[in-house]
PDB file of N, CA and C in Angstrom:
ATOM      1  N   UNK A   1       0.842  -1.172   0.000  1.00  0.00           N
ATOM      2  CA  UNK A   1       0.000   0.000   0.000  1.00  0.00           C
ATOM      3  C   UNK A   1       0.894   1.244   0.000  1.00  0.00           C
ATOM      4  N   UNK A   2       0.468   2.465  -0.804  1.00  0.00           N
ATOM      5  CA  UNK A   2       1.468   3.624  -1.109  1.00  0.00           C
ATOM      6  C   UNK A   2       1.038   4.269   0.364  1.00  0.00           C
ATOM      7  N   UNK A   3       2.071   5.105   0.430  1.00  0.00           N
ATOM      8  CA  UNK A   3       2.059   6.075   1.698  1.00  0.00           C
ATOM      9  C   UNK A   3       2.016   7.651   1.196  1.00  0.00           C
ATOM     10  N   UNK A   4       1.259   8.560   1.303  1.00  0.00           N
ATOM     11  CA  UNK A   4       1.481   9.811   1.261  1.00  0.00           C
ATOM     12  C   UNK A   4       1.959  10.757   2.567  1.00  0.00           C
ATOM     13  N   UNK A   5       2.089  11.309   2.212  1.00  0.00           N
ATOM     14  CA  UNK A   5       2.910  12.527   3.312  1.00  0.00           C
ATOM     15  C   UNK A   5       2.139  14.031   2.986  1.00  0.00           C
ATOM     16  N   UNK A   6       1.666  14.729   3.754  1.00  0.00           N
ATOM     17  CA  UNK A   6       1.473  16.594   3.143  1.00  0.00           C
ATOM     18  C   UNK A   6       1.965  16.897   4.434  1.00  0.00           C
ATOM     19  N   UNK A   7       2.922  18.116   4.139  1.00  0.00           N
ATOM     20  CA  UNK A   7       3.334  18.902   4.909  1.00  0.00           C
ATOM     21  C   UNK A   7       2.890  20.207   4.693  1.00  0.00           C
ATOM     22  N   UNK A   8       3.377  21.279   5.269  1.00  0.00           N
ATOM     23  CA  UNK A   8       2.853  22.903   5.549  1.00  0.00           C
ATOM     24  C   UNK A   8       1.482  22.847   5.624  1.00  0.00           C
ATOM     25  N   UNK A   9       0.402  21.630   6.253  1.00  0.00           N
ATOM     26  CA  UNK A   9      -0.613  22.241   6.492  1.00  0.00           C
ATOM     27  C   UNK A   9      -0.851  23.298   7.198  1.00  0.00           C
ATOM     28  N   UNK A  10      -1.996  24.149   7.042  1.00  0.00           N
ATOM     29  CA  UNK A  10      -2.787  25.004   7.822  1.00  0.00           C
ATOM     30  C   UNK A  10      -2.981  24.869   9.155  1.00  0.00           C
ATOM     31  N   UNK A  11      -2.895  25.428  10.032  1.00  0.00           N
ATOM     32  CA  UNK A  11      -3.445  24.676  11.338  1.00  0.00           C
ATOM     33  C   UNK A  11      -4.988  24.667  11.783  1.00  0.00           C
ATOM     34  N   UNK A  12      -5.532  25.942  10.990  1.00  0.00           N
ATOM     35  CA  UNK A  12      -6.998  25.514  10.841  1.00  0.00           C
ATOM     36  C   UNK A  12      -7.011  24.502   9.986  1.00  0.00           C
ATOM     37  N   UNK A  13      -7.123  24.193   8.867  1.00  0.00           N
ATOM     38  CA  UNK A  13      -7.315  23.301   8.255  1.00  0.00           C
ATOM     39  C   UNK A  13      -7.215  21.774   9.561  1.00  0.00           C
ATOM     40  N   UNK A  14      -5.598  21.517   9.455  1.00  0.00           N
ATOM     41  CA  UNK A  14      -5.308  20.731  10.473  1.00  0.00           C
ATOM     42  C   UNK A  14      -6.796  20.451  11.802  1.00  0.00           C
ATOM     43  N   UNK A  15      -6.939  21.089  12.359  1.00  0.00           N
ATOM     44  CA  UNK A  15      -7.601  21.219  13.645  1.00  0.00           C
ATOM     45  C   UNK A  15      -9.024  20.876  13.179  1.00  0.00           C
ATOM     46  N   UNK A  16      -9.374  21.028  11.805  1.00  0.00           N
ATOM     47  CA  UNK A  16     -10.581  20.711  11.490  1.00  0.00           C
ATOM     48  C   UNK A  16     -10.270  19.130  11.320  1.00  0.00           C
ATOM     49  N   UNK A  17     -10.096  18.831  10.469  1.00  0.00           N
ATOM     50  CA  UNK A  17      -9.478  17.268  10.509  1.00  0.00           C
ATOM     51  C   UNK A  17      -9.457  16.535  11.447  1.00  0.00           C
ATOM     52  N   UNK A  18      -8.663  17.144  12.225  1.00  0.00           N
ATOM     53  CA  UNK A  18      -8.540  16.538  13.808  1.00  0.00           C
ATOM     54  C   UNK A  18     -10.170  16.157  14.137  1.00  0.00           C
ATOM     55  N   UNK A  19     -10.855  17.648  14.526  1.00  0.00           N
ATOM     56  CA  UNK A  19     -12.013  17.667  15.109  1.00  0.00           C
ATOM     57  C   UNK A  19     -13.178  16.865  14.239  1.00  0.00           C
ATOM     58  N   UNK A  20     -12.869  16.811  13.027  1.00  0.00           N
ATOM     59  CA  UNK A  20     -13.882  15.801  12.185  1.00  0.00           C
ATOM     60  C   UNK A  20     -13.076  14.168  12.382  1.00  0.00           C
ATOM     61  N   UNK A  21     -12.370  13.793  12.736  1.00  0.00           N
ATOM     62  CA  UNK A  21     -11.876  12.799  12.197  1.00  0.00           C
ATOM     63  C   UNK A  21     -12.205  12.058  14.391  1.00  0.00           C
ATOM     64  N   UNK A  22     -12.454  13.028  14.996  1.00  0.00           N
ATOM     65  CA  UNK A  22     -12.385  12.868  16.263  1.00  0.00           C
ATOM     66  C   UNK A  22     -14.422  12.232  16.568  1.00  0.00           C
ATOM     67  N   UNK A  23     -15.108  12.584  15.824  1.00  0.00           N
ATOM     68  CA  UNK A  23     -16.409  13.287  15.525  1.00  0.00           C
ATOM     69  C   UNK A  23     -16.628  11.739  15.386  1.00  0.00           C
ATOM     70  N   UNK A  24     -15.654  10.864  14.403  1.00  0.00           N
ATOM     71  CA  UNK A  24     -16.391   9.961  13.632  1.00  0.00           C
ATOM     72  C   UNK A  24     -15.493   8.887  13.734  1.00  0.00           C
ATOM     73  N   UNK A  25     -14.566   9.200  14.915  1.00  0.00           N
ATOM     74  CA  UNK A  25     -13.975   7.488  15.571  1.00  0.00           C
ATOM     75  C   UNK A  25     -13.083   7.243  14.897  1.00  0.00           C
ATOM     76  N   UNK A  26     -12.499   8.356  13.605  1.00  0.00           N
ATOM     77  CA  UNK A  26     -11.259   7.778  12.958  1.00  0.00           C
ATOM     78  C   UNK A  26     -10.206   8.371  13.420  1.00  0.00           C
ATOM     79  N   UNK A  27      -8.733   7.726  12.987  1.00  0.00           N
ATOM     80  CA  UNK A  27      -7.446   8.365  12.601  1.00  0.00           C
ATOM     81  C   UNK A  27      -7.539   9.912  11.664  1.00  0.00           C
ATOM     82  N   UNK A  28      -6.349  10.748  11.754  1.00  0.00           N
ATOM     83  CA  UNK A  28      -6.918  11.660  11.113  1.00  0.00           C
ATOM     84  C   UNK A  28      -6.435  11.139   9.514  1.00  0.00           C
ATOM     85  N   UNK A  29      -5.420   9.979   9.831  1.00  0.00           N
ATOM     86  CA  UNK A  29      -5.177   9.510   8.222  1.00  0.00           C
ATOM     87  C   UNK A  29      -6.623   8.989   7.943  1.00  0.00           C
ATOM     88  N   UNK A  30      -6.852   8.083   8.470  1.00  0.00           N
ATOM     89  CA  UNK A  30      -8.838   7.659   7.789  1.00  0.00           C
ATOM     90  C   UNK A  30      -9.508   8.530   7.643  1.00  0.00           C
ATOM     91  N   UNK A  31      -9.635   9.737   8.350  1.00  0.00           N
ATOM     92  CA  UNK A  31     -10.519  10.495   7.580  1.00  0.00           C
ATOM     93  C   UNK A  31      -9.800  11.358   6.251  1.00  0.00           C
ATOM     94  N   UNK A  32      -8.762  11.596   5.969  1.00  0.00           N
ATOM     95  CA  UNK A  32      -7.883  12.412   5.190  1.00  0.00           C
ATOM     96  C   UNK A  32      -8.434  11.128   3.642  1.00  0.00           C
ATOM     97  N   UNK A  33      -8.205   9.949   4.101  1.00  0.00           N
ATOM     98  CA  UNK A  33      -8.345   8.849   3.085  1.00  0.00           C
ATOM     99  C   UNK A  33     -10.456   9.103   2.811  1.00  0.00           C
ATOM    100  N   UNK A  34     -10.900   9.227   3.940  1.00  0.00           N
ATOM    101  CA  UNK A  34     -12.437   8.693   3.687  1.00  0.00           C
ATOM    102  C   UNK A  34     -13.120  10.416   3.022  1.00  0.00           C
ATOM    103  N   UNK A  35     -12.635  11.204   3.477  1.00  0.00           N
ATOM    104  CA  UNK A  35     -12.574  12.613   1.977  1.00  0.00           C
ATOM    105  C   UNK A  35     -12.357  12.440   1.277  1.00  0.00           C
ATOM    106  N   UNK A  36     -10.817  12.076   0.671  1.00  0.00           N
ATOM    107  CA  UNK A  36     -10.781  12.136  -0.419  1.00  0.00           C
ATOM    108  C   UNK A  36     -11.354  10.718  -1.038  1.00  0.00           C
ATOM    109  N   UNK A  37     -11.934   9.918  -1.219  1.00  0.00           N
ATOM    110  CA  UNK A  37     -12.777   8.719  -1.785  1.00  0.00           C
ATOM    111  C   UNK A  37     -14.080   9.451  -1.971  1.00  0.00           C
ATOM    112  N   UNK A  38     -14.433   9.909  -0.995  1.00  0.00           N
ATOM    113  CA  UNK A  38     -15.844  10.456  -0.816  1.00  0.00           C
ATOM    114  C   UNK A  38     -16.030  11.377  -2.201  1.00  0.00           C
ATOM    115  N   UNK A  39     -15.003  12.246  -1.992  1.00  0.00           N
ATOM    116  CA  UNK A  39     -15.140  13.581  -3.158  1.00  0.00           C
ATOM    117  C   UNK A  39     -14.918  12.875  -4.595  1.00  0.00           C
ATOM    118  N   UNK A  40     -13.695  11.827  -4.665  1.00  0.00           N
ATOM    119  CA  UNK A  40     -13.518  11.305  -6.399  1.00  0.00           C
ATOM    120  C   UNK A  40     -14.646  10.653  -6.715  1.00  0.00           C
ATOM    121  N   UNK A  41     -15.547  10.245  -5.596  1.00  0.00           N
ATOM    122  CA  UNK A  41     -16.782   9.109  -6.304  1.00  0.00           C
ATOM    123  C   UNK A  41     -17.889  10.021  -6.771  1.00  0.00           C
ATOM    124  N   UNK A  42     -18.065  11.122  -5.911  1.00  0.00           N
ATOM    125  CA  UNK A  42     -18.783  11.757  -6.084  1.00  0.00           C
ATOM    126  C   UNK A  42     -18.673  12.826  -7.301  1.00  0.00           C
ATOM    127  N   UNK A  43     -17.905  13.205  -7.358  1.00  0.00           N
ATOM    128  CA  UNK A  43     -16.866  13.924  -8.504  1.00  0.00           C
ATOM    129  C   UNK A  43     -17.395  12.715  -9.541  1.00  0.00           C
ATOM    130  N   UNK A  44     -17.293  11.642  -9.678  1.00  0.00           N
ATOM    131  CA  UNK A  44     -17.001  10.729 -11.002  1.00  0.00           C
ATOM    132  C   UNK A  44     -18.341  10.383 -11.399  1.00  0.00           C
ATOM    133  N   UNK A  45     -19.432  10.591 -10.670  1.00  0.00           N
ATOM    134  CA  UNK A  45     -20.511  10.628 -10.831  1.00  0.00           C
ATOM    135  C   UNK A  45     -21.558  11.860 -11.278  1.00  0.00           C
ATOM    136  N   UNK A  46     -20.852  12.743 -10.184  1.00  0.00           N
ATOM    137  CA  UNK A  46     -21.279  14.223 -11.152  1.00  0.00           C
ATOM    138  C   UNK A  46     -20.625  14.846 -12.879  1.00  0.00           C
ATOM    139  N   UNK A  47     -19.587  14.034 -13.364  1.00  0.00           N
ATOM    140  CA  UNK A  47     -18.717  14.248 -14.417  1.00  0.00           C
ATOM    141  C   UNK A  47     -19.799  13.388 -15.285  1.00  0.00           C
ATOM    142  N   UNK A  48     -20.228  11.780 -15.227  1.00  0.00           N
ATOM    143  CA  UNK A  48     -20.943  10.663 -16.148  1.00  0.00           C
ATOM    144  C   UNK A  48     -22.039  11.567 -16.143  1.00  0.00           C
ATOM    145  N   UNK A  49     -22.805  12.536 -14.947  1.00  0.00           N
ATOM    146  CA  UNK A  49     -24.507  13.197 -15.206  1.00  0.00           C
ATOM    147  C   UNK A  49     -24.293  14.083 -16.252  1.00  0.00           C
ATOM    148  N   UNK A  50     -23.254  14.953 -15.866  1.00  0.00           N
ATOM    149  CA  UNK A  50     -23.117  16.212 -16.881  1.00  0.00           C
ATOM    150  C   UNK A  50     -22.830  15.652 -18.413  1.00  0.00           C
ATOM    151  N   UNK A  51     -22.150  14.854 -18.462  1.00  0.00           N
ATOM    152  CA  UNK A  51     -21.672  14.275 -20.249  1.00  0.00           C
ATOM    153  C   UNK A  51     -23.027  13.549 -20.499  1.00  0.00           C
ATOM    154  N   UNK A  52     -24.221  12.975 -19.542  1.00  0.00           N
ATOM    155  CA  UNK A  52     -24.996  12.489 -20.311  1.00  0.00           C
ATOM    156  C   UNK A  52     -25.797  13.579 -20.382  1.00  0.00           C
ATOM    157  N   UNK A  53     -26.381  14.642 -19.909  1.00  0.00           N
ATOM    158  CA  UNK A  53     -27.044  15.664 -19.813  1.00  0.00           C
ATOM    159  C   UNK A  53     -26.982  16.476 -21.192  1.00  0.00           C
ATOM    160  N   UNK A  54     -25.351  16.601 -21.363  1.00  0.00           N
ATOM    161  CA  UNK A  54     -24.975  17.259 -22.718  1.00  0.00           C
ATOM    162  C   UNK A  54     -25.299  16.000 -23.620  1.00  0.00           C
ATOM    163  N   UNK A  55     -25.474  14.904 -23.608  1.00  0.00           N
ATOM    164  CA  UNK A  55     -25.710  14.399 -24.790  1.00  0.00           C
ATOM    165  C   UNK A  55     -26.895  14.389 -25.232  1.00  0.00           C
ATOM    166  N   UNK A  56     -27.775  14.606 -24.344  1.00  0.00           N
ATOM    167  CA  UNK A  56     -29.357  14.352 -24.493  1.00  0.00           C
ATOM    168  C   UNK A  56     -29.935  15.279 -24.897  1.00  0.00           C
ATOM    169  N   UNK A  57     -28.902  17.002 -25.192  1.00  0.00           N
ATOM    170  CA  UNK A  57     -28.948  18.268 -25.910  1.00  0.00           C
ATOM    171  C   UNK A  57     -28.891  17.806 -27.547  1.00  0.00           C
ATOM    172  N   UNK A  58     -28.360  16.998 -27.689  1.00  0.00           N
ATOM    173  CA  UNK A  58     -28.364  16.937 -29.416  1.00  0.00           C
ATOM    174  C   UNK A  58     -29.446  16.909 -29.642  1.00  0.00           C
ATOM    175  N   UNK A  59     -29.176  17.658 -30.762  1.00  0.00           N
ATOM    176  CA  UNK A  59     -30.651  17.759 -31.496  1.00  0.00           C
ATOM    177  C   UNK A  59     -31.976  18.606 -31.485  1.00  0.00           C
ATOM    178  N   UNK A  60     -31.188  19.235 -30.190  1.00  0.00           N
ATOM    179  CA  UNK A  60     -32.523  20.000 -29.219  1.00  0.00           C
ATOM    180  C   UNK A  60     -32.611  21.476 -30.155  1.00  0.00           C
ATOM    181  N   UNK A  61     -31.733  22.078 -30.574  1.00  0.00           N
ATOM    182  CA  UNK A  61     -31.702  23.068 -30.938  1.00  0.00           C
ATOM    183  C   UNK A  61     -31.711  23.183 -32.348  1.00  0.00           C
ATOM    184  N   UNK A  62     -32.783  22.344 -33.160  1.00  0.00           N
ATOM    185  CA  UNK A  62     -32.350  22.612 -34.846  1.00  0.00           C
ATOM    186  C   UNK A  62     -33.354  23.032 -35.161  1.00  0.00           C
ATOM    187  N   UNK A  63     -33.006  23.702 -36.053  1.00  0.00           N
ATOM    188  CA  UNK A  63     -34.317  24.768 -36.756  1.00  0.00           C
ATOM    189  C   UNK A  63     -34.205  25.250 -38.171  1.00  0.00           C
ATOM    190  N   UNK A  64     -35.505  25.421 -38.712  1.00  0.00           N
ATOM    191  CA  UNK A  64     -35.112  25.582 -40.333  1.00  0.00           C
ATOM    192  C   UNK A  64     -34.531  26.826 -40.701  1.00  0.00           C
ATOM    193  N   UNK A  65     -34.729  27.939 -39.704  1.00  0.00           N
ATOM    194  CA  UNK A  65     -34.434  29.373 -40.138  1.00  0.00           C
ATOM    195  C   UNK A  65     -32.872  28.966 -40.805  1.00  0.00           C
ATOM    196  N   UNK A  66     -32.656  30.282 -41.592  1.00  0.00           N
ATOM    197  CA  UNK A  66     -31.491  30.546 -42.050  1.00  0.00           C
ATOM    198  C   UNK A  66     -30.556  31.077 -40.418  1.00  0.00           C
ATOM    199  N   UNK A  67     -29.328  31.314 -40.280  1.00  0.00           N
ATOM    200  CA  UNK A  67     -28.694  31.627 -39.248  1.00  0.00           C
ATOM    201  C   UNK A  67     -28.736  33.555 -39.329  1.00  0.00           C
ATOM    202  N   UNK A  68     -28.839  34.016 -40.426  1.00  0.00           N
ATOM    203  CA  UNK A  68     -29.186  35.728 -40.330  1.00  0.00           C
ATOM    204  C   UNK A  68     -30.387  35.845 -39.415  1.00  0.00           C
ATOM    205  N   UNK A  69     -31.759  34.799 -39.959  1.00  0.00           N
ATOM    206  CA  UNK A  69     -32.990  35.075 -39.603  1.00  0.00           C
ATOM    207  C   UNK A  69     -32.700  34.881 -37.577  1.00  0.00           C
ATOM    208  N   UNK A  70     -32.305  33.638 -37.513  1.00  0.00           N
ATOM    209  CA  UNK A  70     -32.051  33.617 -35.752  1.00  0.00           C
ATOM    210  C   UNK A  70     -31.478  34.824 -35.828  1.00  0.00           C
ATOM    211  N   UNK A  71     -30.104  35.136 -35.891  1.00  0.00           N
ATOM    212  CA  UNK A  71     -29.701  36.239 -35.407  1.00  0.00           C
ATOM    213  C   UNK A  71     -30.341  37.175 -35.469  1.00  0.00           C
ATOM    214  N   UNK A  72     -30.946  37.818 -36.170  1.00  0.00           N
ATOM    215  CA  UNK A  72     -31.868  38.974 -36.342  1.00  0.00           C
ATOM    216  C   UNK A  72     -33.364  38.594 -35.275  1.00  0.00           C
ATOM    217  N   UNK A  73     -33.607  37.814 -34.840  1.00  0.00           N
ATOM    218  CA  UNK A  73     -34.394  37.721 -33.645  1.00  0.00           C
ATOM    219  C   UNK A  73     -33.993  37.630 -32.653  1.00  0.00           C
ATOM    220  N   UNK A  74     -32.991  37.413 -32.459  1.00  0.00           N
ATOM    221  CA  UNK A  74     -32.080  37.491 -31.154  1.00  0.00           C
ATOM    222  C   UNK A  74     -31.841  38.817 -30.956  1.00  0.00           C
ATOM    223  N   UNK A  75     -31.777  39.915 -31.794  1.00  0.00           N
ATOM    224  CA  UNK A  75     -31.091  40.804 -31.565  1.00  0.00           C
ATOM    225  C   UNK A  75     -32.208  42.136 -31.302  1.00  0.00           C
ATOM    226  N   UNK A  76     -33.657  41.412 -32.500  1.00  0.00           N
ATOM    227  CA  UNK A  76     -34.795  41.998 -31.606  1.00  0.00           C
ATOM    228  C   UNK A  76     -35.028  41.877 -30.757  1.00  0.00           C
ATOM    229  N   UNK A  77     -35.228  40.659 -29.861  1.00  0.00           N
ATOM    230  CA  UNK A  77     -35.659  40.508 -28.457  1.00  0.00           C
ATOM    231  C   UNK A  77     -34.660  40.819 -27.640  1.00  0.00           C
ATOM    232  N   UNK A  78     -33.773  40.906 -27.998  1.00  0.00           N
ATOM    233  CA  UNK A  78     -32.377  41.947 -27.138  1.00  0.00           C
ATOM    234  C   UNK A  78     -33.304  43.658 -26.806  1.00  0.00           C
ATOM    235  N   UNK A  79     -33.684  44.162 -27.973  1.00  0.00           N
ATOM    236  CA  UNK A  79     -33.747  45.583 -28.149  1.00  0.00           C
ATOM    237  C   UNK A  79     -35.017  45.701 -26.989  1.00  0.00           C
ATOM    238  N   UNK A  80     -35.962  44.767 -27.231  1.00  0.00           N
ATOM    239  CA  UNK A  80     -37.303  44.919 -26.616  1.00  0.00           C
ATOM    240  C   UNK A  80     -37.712  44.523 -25.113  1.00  0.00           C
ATOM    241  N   UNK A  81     -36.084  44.326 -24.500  1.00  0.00           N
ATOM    242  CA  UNK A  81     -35.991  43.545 -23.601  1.00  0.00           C
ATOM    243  C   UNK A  81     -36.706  45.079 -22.241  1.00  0.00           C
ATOM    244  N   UNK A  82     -36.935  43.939 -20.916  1.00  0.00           N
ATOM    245  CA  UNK A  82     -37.246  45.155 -20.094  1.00  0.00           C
ATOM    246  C   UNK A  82     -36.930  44.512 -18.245  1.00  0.00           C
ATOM    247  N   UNK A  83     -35.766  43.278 -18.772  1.00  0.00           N
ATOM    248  CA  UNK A  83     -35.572  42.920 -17.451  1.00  0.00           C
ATOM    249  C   UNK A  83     -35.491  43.549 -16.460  1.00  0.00           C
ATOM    250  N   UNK A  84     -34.647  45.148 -16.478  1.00  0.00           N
ATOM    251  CA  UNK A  84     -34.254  46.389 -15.561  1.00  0.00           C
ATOM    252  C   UNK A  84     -35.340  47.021 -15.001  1.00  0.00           C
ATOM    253  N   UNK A  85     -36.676  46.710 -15.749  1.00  0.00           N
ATOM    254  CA  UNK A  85     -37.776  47.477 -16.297  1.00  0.00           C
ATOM    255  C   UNK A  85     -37.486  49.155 -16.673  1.00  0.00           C
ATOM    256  N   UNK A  86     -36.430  49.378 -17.194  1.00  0.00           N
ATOM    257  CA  UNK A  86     -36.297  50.547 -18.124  1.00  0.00           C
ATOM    258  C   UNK A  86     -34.915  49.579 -18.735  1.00  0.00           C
ATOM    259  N   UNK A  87     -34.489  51.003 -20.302  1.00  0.00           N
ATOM    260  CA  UNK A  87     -33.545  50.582 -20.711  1.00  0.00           C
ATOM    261  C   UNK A  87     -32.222  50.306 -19.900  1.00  0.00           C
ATOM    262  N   UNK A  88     -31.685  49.856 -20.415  1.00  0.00           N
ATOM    263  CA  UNK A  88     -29.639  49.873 -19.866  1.00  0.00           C
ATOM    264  C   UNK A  88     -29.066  49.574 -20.873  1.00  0.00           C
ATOM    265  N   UNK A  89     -28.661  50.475 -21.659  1.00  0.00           N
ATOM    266  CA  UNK A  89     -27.405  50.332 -22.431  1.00  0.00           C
ATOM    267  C   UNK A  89     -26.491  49.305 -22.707  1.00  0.00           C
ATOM    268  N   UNK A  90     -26.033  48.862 -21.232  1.00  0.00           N
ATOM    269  CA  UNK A  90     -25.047  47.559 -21.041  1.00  0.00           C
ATOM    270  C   UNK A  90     -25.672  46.701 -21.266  1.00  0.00           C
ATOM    271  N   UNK A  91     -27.056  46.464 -21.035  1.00  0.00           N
ATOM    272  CA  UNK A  91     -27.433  44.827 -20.729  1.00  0.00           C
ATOM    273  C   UNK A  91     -28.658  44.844 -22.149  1.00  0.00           C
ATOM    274  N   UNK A  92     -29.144  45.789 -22.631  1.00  0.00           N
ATOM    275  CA  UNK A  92     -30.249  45.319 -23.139  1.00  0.00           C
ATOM    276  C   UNK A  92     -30.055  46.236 -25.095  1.00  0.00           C
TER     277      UNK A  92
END
């Protein structure tokens, strides 16, 4: 089994560790180990939602207009906009 080492921790940081790792009956190496597992699984699962999320976008957006005609409605409903409820220059 590999061994890691971190040095120059924080001492807050540190002291949290401590106090979480105290919380839940572990070493502060078991909890240092049961974070980081926690975060890559979770991480590797939020990465597979998002790539299927974007895949399930294909297709979503096709339309017969020419690309002038979108743009030119985009750029009306820009002009007519009233999110501020008056104009703004910057945003609308």
């Amino acid at each position: 089994m590999a061994t890691l080492q971190v040095r120059d921790i924080d001492d807050r940081l540190y002291n949290f560790l401590k106090t979480s790792a105290k919380l839940q009956n572990r070493s502060i190496s078991q909890e240092v180990i049961t974070i980081i597992q926690n975060y890559l699984n979770s991480n590797q699962k939020q990465m597979k939602n998002s790539t299927l999320e974007f895949l399930s976008l294909r297709g979503a957006w096709v339309d017969d207009k020419e690309a002038e005609e979108i743009i030119t409605e985009i750029k009306k409903g820009r002009n007519q906009s009233n999110r501020f409820g008056e104009k703004n220059g910057l945003f609308d």
